[in-house]
Protein backbone atom coordinates (compact mmCIF):
# COMPACT_ATOMS: atom_id res chain seq x y z
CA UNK A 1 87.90 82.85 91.56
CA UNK A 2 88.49 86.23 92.96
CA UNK A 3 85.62 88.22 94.55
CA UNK A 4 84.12 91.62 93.55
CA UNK A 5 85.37 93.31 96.73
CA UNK A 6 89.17 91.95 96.17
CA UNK A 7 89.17 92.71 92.51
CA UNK A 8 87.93 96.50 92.98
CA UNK A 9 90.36 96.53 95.93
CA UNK A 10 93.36 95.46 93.91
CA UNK A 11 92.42 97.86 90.68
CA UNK A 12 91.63 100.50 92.76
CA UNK A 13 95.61 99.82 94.32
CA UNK A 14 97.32 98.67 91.41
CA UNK A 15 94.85 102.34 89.20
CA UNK A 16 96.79 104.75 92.39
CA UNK A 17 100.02 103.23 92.06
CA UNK A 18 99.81 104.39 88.03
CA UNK A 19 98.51 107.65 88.70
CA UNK A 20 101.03 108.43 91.31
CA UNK A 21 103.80 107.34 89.21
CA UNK A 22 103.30 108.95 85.66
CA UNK A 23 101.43 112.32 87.39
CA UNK A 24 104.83 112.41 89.41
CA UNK A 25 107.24 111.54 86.12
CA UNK A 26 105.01 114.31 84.39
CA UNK A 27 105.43 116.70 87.47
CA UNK A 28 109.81 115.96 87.52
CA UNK A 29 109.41 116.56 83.51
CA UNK A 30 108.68 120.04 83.76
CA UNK A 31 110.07 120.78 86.42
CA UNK A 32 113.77 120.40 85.22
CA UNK A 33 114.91 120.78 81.57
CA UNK A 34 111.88 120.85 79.37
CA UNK A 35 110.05 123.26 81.47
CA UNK A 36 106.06 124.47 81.26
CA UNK A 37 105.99 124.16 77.52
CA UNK A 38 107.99 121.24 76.82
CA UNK A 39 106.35 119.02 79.06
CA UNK A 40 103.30 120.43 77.86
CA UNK A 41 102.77 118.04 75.29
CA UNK A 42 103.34 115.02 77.58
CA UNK A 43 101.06 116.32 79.95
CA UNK A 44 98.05 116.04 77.49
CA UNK A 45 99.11 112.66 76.69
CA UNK A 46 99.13 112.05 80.62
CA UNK A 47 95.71 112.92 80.91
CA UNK A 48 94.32 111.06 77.75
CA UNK A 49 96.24 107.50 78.49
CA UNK A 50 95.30 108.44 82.54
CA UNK A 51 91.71 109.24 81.59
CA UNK A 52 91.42 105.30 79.62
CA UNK A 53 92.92 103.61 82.65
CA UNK A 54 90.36 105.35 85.31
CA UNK A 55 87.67 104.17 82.42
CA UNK A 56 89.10 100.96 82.24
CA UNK A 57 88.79 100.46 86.27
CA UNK A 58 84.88 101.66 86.29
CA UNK A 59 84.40 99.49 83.28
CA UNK A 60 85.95 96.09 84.23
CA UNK A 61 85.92 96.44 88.48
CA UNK A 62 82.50 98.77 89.11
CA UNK A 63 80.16 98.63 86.65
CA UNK A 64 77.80 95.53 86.83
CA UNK A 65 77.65 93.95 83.94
């Protein structure tokens, strides 16, 4: 069985290395051919499917349940 500590630990990793990753495939998206407005849309998207993983951390790693 894994402990509290090393499961918030490992989320908490595994949560930046998502965030780093789509914020920085978002960033490269508008950036180069689709520009502001194109990437626009995926940039809302970002922040919604970004939003439920953060939630999904607290929920299942932080929260005491």
């Amino acid at each position: 069985m894994i402990t509290r500590l090393v499961l918030i630990i490992v989320a908490l990793i595994a949560t930046a290395l998502l965030i780093t990753f789509i914020v920085g495939l978002a960033i490269s998206i508008s950036n180069g051919f689709a520009g502001f407005w194109g990437g626009l849309p995926f940039w809302i998207i970002i922040i919604i499917v970004l939003s439920m993983a953060i939630y999904d951390f607290w929920d299942e790693c932080v929260r005491k349940k």
